[in-house]
PDB file of N, CA and C in Angstrom:
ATOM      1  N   UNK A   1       2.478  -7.612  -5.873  1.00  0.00           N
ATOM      2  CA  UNK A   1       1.270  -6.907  -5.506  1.00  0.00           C
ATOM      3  C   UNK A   1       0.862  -7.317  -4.095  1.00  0.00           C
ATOM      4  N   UNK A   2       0.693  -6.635  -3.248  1.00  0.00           N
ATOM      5  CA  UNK A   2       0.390  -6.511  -2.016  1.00  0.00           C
ATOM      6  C   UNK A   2      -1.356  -7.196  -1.871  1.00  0.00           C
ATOM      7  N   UNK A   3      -1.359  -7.722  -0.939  1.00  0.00           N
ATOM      8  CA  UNK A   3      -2.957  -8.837  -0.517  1.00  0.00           C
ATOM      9  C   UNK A   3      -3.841  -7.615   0.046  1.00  0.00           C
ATOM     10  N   UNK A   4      -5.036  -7.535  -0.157  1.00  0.00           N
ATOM     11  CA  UNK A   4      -5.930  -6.485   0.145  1.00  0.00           C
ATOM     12  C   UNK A   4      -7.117  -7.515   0.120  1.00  0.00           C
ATOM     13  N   UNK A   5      -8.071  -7.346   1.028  1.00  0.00           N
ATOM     14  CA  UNK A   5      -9.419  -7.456   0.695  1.00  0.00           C
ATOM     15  C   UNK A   5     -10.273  -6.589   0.319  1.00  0.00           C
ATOM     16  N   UNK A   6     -11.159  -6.652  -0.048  1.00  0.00           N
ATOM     17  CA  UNK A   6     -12.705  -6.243  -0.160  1.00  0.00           C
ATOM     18  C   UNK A   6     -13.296  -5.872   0.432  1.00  0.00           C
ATOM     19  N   UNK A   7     -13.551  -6.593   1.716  1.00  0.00           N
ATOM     20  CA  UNK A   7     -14.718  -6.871   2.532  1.00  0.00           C
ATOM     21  C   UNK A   7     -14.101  -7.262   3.895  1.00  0.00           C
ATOM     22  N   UNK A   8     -14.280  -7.113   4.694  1.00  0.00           N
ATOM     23  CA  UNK A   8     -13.760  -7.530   6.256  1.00  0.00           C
ATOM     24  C   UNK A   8     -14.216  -8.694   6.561  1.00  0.00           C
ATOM     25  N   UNK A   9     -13.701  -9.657   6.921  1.00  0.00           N
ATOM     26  CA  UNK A   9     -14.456 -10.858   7.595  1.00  0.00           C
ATOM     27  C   UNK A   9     -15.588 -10.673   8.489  1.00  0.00           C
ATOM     28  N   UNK A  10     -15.781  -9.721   9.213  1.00  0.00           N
ATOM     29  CA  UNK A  10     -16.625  -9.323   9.992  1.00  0.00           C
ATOM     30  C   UNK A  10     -18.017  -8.905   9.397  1.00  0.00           C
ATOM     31  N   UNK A  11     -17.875  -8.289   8.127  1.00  0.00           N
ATOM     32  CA  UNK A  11     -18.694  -7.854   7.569  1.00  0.00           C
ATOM     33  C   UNK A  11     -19.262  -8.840   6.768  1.00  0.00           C
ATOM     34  N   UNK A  12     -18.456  -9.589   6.287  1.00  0.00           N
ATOM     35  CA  UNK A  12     -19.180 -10.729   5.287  1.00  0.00           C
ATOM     36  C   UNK A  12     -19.648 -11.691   6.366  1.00  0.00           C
ATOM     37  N   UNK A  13     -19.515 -12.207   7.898  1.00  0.00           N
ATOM     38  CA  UNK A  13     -20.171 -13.091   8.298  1.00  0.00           C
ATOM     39  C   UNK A  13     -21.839 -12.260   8.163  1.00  0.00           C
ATOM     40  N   UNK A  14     -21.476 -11.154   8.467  1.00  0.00           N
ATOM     41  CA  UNK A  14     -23.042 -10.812   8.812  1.00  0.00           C
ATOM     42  C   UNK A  14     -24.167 -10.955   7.530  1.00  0.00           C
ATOM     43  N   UNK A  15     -23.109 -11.422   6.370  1.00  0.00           N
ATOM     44  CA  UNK A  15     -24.417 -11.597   5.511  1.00  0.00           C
ATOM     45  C   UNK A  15     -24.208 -12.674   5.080  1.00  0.00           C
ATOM     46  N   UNK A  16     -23.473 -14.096   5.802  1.00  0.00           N
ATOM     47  CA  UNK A  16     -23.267 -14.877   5.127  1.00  0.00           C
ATOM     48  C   UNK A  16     -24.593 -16.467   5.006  1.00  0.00           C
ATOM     49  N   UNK A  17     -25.481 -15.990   5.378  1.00  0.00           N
ATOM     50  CA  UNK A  17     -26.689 -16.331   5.089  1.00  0.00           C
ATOM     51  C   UNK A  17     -28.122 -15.555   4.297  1.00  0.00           C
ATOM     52  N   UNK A  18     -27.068 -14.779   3.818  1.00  0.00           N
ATOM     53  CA  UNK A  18     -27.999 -13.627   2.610  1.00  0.00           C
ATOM     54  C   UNK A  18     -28.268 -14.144   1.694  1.00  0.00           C
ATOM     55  N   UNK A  19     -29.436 -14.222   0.781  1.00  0.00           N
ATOM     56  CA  UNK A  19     -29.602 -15.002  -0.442  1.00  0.00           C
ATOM     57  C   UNK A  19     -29.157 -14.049  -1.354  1.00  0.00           C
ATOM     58  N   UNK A  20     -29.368 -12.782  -1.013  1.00  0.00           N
ATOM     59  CA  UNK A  20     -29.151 -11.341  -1.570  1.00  0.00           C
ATOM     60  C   UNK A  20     -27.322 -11.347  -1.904  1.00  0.00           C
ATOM     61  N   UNK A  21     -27.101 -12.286  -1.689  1.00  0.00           N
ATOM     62  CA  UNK A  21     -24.988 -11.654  -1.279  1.00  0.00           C
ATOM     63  C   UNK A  21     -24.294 -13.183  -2.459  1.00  0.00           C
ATOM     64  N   UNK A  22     -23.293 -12.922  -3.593  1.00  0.00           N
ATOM     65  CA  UNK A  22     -22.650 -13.853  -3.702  1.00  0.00           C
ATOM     66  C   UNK A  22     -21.566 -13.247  -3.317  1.00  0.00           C
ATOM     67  N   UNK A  23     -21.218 -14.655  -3.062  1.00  0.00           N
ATOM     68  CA  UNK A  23     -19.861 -14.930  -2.477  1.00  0.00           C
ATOM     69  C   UNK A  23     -18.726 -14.976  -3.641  1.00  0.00           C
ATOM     70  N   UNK A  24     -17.918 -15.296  -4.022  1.00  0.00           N
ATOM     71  CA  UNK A  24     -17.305 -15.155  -4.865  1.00  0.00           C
ATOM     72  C   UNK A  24     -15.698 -15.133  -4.695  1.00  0.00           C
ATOM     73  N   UNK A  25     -14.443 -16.222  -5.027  1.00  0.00           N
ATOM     74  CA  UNK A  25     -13.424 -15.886  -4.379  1.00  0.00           C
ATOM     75  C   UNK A  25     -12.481 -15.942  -5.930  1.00  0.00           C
ATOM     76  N   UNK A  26     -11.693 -15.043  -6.386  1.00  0.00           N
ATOM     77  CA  UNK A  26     -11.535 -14.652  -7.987  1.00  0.00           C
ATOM     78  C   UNK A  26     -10.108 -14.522  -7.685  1.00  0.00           C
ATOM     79  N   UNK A  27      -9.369 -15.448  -7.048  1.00  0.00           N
ATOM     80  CA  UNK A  27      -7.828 -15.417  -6.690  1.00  0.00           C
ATOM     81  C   UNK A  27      -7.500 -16.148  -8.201  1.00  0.00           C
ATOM     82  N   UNK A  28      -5.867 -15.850  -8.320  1.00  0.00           N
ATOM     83  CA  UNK A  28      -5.357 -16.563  -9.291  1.00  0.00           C
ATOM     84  C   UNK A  28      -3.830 -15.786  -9.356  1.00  0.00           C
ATOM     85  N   UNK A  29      -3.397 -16.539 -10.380  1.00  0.00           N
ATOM     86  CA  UNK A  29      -1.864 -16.687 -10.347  1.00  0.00           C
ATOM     87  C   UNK A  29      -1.389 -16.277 -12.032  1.00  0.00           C
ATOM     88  N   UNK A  30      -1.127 -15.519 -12.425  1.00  0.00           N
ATOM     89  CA  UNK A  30      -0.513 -15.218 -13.826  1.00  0.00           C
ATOM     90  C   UNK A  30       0.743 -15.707 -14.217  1.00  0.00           C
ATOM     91  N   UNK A  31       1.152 -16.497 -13.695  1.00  0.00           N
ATOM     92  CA  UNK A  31       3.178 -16.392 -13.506  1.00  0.00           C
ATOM     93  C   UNK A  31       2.974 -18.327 -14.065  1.00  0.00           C
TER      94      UNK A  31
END
């Protein structure tokens, strides 16, 4: 499966002092 984000880095700095925004990183490995 090919790596994709979500969200652009660019876009998440701009809210990365949002109280409004989780962050959230939901990587993992099945194998």
């Amino acid at each position: 499966m090919a790596y994709r984000t979500l969200i652009s880095a660019a876009d998440l700095a701009q809210h990365i002092q949002d109280d409004n925004w989780i962050m959230l990183d939901c990587r993992h490995d099945l194998a």
